[in-house]
Protein backbone atom coordinates (compact mmCIF):
# COMPACT_ATOMS: atom_id res chain seq x y z
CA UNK A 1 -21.61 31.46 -4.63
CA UNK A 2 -24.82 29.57 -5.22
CA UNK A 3 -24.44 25.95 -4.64
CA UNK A 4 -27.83 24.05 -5.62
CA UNK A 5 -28.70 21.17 -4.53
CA UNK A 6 -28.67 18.12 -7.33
CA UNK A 7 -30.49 14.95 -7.80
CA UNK A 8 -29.59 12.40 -10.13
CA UNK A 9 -29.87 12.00 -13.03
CA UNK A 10 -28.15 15.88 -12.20
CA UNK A 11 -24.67 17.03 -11.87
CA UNK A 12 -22.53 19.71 -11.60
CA UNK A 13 -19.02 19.69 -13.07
CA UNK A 14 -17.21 22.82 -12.43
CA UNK A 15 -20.04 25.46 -12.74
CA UNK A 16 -21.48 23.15 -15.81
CA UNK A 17 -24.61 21.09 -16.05
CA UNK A 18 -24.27 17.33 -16.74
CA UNK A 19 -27.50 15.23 -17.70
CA UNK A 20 -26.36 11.26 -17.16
CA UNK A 21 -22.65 11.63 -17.00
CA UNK A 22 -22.99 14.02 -20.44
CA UNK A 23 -22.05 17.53 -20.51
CA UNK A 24 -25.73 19.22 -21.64
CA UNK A 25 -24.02 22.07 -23.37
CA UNK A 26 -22.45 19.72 -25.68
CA UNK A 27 -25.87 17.36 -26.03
CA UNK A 28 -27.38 21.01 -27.35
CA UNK A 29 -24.25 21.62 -29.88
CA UNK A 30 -24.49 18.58 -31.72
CA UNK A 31 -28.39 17.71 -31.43
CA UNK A 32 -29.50 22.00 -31.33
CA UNK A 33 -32.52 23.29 -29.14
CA UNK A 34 -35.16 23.03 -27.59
CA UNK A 35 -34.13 19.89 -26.90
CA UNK A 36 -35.62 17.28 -24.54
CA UNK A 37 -33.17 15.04 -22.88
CA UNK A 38 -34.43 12.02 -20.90
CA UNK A 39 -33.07 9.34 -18.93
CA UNK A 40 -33.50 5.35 -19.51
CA UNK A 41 -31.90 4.90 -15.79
CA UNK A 42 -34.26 7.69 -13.94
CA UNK A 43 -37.02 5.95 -15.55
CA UNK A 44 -36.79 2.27 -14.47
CA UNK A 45 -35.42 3.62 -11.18
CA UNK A 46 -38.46 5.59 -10.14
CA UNK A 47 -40.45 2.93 -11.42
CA UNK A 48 -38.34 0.40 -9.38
CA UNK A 49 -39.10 2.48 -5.96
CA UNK A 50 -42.65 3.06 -6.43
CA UNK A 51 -43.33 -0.37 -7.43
CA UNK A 52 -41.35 -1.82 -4.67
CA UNK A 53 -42.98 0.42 -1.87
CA UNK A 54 -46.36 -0.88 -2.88
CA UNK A 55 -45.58 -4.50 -3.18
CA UNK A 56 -43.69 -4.59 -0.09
CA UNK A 57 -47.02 -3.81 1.54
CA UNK A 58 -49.40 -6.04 -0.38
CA UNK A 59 -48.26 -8.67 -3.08
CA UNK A 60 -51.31 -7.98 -5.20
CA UNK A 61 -50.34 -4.90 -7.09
CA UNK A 62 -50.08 -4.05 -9.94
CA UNK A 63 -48.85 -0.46 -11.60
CA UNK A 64 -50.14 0.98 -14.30
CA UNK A 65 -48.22 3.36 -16.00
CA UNK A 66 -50.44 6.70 -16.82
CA UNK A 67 -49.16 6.53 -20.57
CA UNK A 68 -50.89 10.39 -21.40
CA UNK A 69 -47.50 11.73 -19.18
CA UNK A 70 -45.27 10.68 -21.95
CA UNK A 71 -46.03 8.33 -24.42
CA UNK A 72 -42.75 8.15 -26.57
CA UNK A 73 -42.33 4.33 -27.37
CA UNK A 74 -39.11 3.98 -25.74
CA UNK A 75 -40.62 5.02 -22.18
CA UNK A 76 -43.59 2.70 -22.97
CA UNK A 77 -41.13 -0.19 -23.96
CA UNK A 78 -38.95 1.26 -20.90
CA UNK A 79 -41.98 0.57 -18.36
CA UNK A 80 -43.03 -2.63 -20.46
CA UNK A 81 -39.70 -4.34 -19.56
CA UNK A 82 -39.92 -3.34 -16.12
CA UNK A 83 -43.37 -5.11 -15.97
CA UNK A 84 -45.84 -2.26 -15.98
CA UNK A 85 -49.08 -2.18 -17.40
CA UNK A 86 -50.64 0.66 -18.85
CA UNK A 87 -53.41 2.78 -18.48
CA UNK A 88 -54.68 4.86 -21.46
CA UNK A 89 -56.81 7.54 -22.06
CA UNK A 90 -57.53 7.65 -25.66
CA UNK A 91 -57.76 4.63 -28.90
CA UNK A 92 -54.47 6.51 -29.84
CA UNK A 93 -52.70 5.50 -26.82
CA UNK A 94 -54.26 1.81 -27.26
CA UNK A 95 -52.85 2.04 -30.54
CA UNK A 96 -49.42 3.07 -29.28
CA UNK A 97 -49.35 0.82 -26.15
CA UNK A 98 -50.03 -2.28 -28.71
CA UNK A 99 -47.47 -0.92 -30.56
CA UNK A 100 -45.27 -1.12 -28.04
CA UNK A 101 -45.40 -4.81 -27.42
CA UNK A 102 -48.56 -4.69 -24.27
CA UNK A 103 -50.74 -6.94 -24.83
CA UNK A 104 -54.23 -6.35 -24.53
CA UNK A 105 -54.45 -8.27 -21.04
CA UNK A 106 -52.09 -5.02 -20.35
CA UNK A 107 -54.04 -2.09 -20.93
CA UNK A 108 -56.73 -0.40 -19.26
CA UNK A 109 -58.86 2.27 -21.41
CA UNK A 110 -60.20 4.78 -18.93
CA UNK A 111 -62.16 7.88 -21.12
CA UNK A 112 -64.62 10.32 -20.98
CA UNK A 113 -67.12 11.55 -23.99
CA UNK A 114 -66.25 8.43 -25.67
CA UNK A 115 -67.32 7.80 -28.87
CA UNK A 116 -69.40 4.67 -30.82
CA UNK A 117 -66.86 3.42 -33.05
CA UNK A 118 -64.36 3.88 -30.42
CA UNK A 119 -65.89 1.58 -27.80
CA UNK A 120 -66.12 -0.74 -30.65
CA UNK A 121 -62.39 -0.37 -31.42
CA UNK A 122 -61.74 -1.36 -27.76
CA UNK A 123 -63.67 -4.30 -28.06
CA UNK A 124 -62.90 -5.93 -30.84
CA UNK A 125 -59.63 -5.33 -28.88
CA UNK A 126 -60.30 -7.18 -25.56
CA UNK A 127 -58.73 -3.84 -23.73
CA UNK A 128 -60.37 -4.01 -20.74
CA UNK A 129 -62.92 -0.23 -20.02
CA UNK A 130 -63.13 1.80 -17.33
CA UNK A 131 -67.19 3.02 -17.82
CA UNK A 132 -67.38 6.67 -16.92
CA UNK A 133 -70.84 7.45 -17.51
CA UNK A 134 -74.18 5.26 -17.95
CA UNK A 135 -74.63 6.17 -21.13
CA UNK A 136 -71.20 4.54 -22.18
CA UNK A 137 -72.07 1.53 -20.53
CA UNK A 138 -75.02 1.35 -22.40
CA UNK A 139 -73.67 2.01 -25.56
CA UNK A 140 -70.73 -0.22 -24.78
CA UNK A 141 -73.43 -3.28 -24.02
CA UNK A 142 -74.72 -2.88 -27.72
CA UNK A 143 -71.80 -3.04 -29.06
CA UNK A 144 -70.65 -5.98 -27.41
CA UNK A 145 -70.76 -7.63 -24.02
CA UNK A 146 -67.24 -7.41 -22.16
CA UNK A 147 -65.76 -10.62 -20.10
CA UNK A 148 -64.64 -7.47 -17.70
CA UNK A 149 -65.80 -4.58 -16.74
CA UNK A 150 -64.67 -1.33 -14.36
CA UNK A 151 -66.83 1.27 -13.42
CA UNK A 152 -64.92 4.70 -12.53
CA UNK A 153 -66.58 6.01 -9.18
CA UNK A 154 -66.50 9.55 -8.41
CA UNK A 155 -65.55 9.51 -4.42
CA UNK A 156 -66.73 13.33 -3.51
CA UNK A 157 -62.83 13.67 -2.65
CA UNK A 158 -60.66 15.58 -5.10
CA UNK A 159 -57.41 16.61 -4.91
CA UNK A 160 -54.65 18.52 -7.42
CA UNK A 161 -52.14 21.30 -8.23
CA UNK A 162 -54.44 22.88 -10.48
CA UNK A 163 -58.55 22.62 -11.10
CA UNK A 164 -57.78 21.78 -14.39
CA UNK A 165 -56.04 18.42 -12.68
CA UNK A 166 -58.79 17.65 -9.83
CA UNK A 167 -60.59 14.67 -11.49
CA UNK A 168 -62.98 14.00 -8.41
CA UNK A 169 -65.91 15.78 -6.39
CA UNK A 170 -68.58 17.58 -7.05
CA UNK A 171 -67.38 20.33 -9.99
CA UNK A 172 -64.93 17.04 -12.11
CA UNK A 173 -67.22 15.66 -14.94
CA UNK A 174 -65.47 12.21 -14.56
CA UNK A 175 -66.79 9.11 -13.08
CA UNK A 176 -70.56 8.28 -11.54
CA UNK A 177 -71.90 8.70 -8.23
CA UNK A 178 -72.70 6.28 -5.69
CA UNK A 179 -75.93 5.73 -6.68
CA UNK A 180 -75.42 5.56 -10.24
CA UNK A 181 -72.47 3.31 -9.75
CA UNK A 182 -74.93 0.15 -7.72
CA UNK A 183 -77.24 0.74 -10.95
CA UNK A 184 -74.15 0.46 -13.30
CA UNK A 185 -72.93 -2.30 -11.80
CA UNK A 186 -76.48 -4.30 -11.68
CA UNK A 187 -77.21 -3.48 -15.27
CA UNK A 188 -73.51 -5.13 -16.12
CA UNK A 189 -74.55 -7.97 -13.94
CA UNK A 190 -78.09 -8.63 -16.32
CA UNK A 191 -76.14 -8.47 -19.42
CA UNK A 192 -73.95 -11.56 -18.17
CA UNK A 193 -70.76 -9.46 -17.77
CA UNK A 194 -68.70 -11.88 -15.81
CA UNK A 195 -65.91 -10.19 -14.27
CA UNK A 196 -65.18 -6.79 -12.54
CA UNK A 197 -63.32 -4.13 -11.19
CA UNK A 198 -63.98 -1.31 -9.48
CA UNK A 199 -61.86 2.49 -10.38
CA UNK A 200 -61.42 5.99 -9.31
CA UNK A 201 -58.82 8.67 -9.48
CA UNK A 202 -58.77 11.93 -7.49
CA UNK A 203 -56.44 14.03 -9.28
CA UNK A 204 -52.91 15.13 -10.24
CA UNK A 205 -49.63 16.28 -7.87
CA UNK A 206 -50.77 14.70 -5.23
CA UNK A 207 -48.49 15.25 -2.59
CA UNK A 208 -49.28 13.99 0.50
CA UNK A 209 -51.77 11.05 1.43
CA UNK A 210 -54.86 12.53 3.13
CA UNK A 211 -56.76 13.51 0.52
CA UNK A 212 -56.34 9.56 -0.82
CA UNK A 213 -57.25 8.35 2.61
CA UNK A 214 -60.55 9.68 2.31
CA UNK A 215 -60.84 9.08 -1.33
CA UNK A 216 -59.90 5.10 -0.43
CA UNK A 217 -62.66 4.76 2.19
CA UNK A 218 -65.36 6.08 -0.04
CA UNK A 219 -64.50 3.54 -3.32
CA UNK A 220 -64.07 0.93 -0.99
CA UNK A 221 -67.64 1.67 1.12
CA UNK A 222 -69.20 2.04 -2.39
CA UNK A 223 -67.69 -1.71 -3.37
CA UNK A 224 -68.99 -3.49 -0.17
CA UNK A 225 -72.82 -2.00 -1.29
CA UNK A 226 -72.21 -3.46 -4.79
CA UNK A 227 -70.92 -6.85 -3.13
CA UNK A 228 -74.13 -6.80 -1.32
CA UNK A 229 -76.62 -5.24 -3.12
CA UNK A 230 -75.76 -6.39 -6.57
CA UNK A 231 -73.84 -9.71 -5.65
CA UNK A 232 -70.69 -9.42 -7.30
CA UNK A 233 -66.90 -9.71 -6.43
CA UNK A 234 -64.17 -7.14 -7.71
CA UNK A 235 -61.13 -9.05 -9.16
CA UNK A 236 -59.24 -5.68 -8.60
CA UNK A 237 -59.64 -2.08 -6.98
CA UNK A 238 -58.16 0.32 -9.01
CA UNK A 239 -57.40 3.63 -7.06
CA UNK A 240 -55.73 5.91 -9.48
CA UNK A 241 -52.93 8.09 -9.97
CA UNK A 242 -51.79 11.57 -9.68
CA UNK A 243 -48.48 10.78 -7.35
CA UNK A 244 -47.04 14.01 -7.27
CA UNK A 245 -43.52 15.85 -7.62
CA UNK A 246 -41.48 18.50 -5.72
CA UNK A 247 -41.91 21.35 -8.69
CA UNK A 248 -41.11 24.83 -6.35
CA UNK A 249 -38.50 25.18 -4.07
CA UNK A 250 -41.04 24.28 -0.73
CA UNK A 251 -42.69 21.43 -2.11
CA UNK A 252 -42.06 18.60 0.00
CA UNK A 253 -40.94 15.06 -2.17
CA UNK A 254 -43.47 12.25 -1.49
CA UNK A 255 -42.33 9.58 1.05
CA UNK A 256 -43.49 6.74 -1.30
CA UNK A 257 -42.51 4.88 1.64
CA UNK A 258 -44.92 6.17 4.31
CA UNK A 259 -47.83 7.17 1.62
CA UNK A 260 -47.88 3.17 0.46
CA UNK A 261 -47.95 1.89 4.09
CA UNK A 262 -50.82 4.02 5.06
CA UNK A 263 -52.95 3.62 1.76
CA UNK A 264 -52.09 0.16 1.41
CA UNK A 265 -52.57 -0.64 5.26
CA UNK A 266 -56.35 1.13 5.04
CA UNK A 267 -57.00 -0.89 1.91
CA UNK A 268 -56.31 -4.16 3.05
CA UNK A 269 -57.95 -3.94 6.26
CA UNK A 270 -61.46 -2.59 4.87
CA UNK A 271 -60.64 -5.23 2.08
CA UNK A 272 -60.98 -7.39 4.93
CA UNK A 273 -63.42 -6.28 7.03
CA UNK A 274 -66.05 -6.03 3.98
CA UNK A 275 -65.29 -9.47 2.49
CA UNK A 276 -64.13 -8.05 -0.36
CA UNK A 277 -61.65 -10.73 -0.64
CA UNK A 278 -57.69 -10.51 -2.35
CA UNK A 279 -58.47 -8.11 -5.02
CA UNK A 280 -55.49 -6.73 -7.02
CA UNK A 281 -54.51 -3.34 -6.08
CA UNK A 282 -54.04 -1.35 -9.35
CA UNK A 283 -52.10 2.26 -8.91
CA UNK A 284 -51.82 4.61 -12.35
CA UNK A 285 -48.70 6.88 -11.60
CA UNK A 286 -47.58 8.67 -14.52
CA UNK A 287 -45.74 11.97 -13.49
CA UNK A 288 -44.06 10.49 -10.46
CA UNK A 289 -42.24 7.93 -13.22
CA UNK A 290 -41.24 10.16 -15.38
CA UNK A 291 -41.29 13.80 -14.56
CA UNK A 292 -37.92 14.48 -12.99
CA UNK A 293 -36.53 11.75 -15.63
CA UNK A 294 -36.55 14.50 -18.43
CA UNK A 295 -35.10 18.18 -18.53
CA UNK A 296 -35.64 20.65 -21.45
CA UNK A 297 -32.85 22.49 -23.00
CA UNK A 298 -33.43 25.86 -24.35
CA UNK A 299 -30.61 28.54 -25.86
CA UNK A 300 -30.82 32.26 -25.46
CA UNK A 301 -30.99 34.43 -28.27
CA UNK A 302 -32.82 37.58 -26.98
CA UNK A 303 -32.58 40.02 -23.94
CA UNK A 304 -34.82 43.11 -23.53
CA UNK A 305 -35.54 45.32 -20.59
CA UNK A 306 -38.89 47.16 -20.37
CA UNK A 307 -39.88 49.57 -17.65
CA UNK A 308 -41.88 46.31 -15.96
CA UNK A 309 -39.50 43.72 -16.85
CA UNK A 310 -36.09 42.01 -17.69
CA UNK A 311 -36.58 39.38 -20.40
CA UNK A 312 -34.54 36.41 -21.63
CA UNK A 313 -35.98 35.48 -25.00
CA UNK A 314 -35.56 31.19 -25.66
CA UNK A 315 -36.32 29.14 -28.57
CA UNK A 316 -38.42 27.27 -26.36
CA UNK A 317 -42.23 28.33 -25.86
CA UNK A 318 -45.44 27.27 -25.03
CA UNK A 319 -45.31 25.17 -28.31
CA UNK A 320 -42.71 23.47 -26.45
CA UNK A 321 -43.66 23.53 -22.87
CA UNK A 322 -47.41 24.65 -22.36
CA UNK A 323 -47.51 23.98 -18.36
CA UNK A 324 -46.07 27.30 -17.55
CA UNK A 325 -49.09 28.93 -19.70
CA UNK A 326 -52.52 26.75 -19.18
CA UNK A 327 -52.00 25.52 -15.13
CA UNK A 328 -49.17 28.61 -14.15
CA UNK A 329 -46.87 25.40 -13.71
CA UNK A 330 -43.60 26.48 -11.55
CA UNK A 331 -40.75 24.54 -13.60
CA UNK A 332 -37.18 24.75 -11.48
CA UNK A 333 -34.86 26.53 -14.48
CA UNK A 334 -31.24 26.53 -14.41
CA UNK A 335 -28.42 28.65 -15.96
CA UNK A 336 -26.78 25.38 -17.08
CA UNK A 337 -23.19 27.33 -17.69
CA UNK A 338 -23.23 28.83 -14.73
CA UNK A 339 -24.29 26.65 -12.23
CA UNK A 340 -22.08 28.31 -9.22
CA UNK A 341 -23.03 32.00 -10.23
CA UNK A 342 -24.85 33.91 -7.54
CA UNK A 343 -28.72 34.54 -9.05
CA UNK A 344 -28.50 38.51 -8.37
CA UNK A 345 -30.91 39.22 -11.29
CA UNK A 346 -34.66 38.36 -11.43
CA UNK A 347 -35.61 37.95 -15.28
CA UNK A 348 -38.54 36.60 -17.03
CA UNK A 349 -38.36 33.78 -19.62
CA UNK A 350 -40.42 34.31 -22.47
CA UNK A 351 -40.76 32.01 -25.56
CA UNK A 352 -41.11 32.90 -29.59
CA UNK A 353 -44.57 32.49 -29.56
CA UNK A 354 -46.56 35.32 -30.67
CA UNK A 355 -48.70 35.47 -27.53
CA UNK A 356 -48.35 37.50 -24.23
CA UNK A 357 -49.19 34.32 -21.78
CA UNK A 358 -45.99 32.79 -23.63
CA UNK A 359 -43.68 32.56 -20.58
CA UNK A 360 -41.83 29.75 -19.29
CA UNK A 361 -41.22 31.61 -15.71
CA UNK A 362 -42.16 35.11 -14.49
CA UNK A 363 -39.49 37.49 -12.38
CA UNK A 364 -37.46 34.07 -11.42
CA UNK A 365 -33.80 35.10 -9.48
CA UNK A 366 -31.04 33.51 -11.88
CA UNK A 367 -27.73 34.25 -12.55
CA UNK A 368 -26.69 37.09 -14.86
CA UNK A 369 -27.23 36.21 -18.30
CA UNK A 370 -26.04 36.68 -21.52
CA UNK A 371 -27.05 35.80 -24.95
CA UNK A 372 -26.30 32.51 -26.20
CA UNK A 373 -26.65 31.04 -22.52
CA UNK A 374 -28.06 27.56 -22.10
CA UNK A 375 -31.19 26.85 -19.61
CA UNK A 376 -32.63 23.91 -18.37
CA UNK A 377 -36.01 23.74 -17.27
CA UNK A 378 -36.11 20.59 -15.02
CA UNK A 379 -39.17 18.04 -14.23
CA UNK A 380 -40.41 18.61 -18.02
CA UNK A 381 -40.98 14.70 -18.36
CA UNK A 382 -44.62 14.25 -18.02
CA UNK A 383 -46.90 16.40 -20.09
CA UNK A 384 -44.00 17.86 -21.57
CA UNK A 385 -43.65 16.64 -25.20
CA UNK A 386 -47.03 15.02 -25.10
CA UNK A 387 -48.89 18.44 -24.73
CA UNK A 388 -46.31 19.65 -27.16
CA UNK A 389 -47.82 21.16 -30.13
CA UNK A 390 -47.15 23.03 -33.89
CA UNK A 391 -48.72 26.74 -33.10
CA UNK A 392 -47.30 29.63 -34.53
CA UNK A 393 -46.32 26.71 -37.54
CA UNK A 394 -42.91 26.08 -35.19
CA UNK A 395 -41.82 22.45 -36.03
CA UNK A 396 -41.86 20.30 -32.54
CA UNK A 397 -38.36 19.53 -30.82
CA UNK A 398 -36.55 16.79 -30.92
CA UNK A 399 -36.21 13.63 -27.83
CA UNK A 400 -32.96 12.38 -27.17
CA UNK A 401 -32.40 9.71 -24.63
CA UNK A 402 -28.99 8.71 -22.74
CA UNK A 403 -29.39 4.55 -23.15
CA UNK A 404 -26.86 1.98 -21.72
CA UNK A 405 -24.41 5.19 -21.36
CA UNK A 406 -24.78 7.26 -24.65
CA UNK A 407 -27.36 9.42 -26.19
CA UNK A 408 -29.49 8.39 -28.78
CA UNK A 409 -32.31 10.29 -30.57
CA UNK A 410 -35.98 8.57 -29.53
CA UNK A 411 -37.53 11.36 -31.77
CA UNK A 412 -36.55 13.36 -34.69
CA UNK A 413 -36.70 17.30 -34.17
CA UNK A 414 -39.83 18.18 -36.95
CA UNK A 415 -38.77 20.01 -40.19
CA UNK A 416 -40.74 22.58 -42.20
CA UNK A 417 -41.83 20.03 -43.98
CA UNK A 418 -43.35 18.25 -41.51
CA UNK A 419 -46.06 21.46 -41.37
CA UNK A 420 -47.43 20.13 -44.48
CA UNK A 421 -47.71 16.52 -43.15
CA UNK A 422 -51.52 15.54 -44.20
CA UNK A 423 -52.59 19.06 -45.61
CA UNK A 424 -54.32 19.03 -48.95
CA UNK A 425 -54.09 22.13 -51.42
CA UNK A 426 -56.61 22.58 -53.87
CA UNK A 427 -56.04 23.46 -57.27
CA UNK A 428 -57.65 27.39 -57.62
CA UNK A 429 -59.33 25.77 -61.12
């Protein structure tokens, strides 16, 4: 017997999967598949831990949820409660954050290849920018003058699970270099922008703290030369995101814990040593909240064998779930009816998508399985749904949350109809 090893909000109940006290095999009768099923309690509690790691080392923090992860309203009214703020990526996400009840005060816009009437958008908003390039700033200043401003630096450290997720160094497009950033800064300064802060982020699935280490001593060398060369103090220091998660079976889950003390210890005492004052210490997690909060459930209706391969056919695919495809994303998937079977067969999961990359795992040990089986793919929580899309004209699935002990649909499953959702036919006359 195979006897894996659980975290909450996991279970096992006599061979059976169980999602927040509820039996997933029944969530997937009565609400069908591919089905995403989230929890309200794995949220705030992740939230809770990373939140309280930081401020137990410095008061001045503040967390800023990475809303591109997930941006459902009921996670961003979730994280609002808790007393997050949010950091967006896109007017669409300022749109839905507002939406959500943030106020503008809230919200930090940090984009790339931004365009006119969206900087405008932002300011008529107050939504306080993160510049990423001097021609946005310059664009930005004829638009309108901000009372803050925050220039993204790029540190020459980057760090990821993928190259498509390192967002630092010298091949990332994001941020400016040191030298650019003093000009930035000093043209911001002339146009009587008042108030500052000072950003960077390294990358995504960041697992241990070294690379951030390195990445924190840059920013904060590059602040003290503003401070002196350009005069000006940083209200905060905003050093990113990209807290990772244990995906495969080696990864090693981040000691929140010890990765606060020593990035948090560093900061203050180069805070200190360069003058730099009591800035707030901003931190943008977004798949450490939320990742291993949400599990996708996907039914078996297909098994083939080929000379190369055994596979297990789903109704969930790359439509669903594109990780597996576009970054080669290892997603822990379970055989949620037979949870104390011994994996003796190695199959490959493939989705309904007419496209060879569309596979949610490659020659992956499971138990045996039969059609009509139930998987779970675990840790689908950030960039999940929100990466989700229509190809192949397959209708997107539906969100379904356990809240205050019962599940309750956060998002309808899409329709046919829903295909034709802003389309316009013309008339062959």
């Amino acid at each position: 017997m195979v006897k894996r090893k659980l975290h909450e909000p996991l279970e096992e109940r006599k061979g059976n999967l169980y999602f927040d006290g509820f039996s997933v095999k029944e969530l997937a009768d009565k609400y069908d598949t591919p089905l995403y099923l989230m929890s309200e309690k794995r949220i705030r509690d992740n939230y809770d831990r990373l939140y309280g790691a930081f401020v137990n080392n410095y008061k001045y923090v503040r967390i800023y949820y990475a809303a591109k992860a997930n941006t459902n309203l009921n996670v961003l009214k979730i994280l609002h409660s808790q007393g997050a703020y949010l950091d967006t990526v896109s007017p669409g996400e300022v749109f839905l954050a507002l939406s959500a009840g943030y106020t503008p005060d809230r919200i930090m816009f940090t984009g790339t290849s931004v365009r006119n009437d969206e900087l405008k958008m932002l300011a008529d908003a107050n939504i306080t920018i993160n510049i990423d390039s001097q021609s946005e700033m310059d664009r930005l200043l004829k638009i309108s003058v901000p009372q803050i401003l925050s220039v993204r630096v790029n540190p020459e450290v980057g760090a990821g699970h993928h190259d498509h997720c390192i967002t630092a160094g010298p091949e990332s497009k994001f941020g400016l270099w040191e030298e650019e950033v003093i000009q930035a800064y000093a043209i911001a300064q002339r146009a009587r922008v008042g108030r500052f802060g000072i950003h960077m982020h390294i990358g995504s699935g960041v697992l241990e703290p070294e690379p951030y280490i390195a990445a924190v001593e840059k920013l904060l060398s590059i602040a003290k030369r503003v401070k002196k060369e350009v005069g000006i103090n940083f209200e905060f220091i905003d050093i990113g995101g990209g807290l990772g998660v244990p995906y495969k079976p080696e990864d090693t889950e981040l000691d929140v814990a010890a990765f606060s003390s020593k990035v948090v210890n560093l900061f203050k005492n180069k805070v200190k040593d360069y003058g730099l004052g009591k800035p707030f210490l901003f931190v943008e997690p977004g798949r450490y909240i939320v990742c291993d909060s949400t599990i996708l459930l996907t039914r078996v209706n297909t098994l083939k064998v080929t000379p190369a391969h055994k596979y297990v056919g789903v109704d969930a695919g790359f439509n669903t779930l594109i990780r597996p495809t576009i970054y080669g994303s290892y997603h822990p998937i379970l055989v949620a009816n037979k949870l104390n079977e011994p994996e003796k067969e190695t199959y490959s999961i493939a989705g309904p998508i007419c496209e060879s990359g569309d596979l949610l795992a490659k020659d992956r040990q499971l138990p045996e399985i039969q059609e009509g089986d139930l998987l779970a793919v675990l840790n689908a929580g950030a960039y999940g749904y929100s990466m989700s899309s229509q190809y192949n004209s397959r209708p997107r699935a539906a969100e379904v949350m356990i809240r205050a002990g019962k599940p309750v649909i956060v998002r309808e499953r899409e329709q046919l109809k829903d295909l034709m959702t802003n389309q316009r036919v013309q008339s062959d006359q």
